[in-house]
Protein backbone atom coordinates (compact mmCIF):
# COMPACT_ATOMS: atom_id res chain seq x y z
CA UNK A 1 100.60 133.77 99.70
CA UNK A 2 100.31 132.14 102.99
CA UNK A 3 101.66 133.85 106.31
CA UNK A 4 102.62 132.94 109.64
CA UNK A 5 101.33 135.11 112.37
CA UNK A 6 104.38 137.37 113.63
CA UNK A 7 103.01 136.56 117.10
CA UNK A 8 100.06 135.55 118.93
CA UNK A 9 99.31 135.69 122.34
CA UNK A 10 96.13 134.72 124.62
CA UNK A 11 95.09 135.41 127.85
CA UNK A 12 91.86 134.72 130.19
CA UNK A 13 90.42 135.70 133.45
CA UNK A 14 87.21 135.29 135.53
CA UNK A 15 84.60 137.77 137.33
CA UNK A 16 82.31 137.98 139.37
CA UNK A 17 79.42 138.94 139.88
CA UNK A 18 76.56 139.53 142.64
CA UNK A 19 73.90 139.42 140.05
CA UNK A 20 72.50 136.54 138.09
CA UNK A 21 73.51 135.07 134.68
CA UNK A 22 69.56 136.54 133.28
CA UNK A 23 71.23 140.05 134.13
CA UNK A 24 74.71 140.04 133.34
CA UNK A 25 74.58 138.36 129.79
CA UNK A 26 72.49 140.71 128.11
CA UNK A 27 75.10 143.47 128.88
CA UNK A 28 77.50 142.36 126.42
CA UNK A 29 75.88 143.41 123.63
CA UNK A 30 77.59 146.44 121.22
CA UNK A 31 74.16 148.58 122.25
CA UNK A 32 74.21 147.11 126.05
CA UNK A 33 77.78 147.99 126.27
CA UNK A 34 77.32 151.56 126.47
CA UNK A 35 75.27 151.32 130.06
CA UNK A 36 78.43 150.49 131.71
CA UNK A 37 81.57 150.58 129.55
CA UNK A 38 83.35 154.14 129.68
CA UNK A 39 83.56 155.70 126.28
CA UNK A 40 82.14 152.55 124.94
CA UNK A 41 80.34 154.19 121.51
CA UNK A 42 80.12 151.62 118.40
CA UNK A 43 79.88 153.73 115.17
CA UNK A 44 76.81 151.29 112.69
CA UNK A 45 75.81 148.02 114.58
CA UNK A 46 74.19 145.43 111.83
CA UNK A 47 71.49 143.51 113.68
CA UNK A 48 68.25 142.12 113.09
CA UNK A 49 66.80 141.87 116.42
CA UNK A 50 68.64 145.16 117.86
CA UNK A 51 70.58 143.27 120.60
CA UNK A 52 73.61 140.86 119.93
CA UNK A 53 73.35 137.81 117.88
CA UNK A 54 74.78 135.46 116.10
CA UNK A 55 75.74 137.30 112.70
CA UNK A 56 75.72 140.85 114.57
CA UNK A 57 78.37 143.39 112.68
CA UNK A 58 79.37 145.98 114.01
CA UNK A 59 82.35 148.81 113.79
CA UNK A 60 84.22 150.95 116.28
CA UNK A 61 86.76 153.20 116.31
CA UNK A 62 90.08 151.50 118.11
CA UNK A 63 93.42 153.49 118.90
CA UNK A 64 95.01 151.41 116.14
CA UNK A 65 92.08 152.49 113.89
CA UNK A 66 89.04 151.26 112.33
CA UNK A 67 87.61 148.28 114.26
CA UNK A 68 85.02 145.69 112.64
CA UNK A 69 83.58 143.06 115.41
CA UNK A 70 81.97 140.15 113.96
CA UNK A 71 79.92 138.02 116.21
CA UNK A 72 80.42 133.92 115.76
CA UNK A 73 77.90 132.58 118.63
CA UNK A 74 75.52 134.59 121.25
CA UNK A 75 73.76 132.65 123.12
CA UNK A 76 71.93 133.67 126.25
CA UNK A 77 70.69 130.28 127.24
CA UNK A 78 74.21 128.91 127.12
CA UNK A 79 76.10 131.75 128.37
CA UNK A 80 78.42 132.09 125.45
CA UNK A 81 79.73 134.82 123.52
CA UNK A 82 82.51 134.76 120.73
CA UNK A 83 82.95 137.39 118.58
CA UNK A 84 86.43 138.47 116.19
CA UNK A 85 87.35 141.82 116.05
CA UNK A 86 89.89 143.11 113.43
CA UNK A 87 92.09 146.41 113.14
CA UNK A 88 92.94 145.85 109.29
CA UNK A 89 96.56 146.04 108.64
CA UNK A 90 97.08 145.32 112.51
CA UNK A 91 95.85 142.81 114.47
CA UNK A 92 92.76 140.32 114.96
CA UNK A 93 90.95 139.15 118.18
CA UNK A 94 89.37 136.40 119.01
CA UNK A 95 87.05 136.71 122.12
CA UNK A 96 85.16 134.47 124.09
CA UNK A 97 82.71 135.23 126.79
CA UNK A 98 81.04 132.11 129.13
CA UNK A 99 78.38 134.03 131.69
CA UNK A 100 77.05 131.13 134.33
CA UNK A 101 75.76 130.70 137.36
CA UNK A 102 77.94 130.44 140.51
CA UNK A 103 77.22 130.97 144.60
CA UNK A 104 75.13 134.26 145.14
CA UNK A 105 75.56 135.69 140.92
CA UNK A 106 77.51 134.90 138.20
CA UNK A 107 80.73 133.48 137.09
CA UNK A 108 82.02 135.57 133.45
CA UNK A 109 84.99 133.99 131.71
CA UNK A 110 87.11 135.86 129.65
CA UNK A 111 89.41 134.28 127.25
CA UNK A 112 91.26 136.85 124.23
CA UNK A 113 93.80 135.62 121.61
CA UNK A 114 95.45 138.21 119.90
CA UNK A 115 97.22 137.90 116.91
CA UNK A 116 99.26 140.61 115.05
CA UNK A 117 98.91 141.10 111.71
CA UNK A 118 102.13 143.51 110.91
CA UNK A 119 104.71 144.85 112.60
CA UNK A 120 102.43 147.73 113.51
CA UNK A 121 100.85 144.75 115.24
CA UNK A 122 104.26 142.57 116.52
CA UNK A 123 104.73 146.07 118.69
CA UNK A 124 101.64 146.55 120.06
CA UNK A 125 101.84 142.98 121.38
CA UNK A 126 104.56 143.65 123.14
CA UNK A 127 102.37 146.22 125.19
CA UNK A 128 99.90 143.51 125.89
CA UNK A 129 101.67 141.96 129.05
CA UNK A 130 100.43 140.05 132.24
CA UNK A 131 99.73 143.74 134.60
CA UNK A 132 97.67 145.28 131.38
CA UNK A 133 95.81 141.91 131.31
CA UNK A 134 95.09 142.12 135.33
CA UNK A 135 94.26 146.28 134.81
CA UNK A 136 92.08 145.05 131.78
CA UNK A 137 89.87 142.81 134.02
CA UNK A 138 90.22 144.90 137.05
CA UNK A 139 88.63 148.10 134.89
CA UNK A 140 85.85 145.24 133.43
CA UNK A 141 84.82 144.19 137.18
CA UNK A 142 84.72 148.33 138.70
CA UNK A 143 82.48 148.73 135.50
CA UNK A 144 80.21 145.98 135.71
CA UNK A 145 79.75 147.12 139.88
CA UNK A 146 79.45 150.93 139.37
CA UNK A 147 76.69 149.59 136.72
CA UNK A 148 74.38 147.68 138.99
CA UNK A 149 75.06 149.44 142.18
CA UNK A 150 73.53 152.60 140.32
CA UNK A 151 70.94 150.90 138.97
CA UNK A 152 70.25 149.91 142.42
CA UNK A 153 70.37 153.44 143.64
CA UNK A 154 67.73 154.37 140.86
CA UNK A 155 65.47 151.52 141.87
């Protein structure tokens, strides 16, 4: 049987960042992650190297339930990340990540499609609006800063 998605819906941002692509790339990573992402705790991570890379599995427990990322592309010397990330029985994501260089740091792009996969799904879409998009990226930025201004404390 084929489907149509019930509804889909995409949104992107940028960041910034004071620090340079070699620094900020490597922190999105499923391990990496937990240095600066509240509450951030994958539950098995399936890598061979031990950081993120292409083929990298890994699981994590969402508010909608049992989450299973799957990464497409990692590449640090391009400055791309795309990974899909599925809630069975509600709804899949499609994420892409550019890190590059820009005046004094960095320049991250973030670009999510979501796509429901039941009704369970159709609602929480309707949650995902314009001001949870600009809290989403405003919580991503304070995280990223706190990060490397304690690491510059510690230094």
């Amino acid at each position: 049987m084929i489907v149509r998605p019930r509804q889909s819906r995409a949104f992107s941002g940028d960041i910034r960042s004071n620090r340079p692509v070699e620094e900020v790339f490597p922190l999105f990573c499923p391990v990496r992650e937990r240095e600066w992402v509240p509450g951030w705790d994958p539950l098995l991570v399936w890598t061979n190297s031990g950081v993120i890379e292409p083929d990298c599995v890994f699981t994590t427990q969402d508010p909608a339930g049992h989450a299973v990322w799957y990464v497409v592309q990692a590449s640090a010397e391009q400055g791309v990340l795309e990974l899909l990330k599925t809630v069975a029985d509600h709804m899949a994501t499609r994420i892409v990540i550019r890190v590059s260089p820009a005046p004094e740091g960095s320049l991250i792009q973030l670009n999510y499609r979501y796509t429901s996969l039941s009704p369970r799904g159709v609602s929480a879409l309707e949650n995902l609006t314009d001001s949870y998009w600009a809290q989403f990226m405003q919580r991503w930025q304070k995280a990223m800063e706190r990060h490397f201004n304690q690491q510059r404390r510690s230094a």
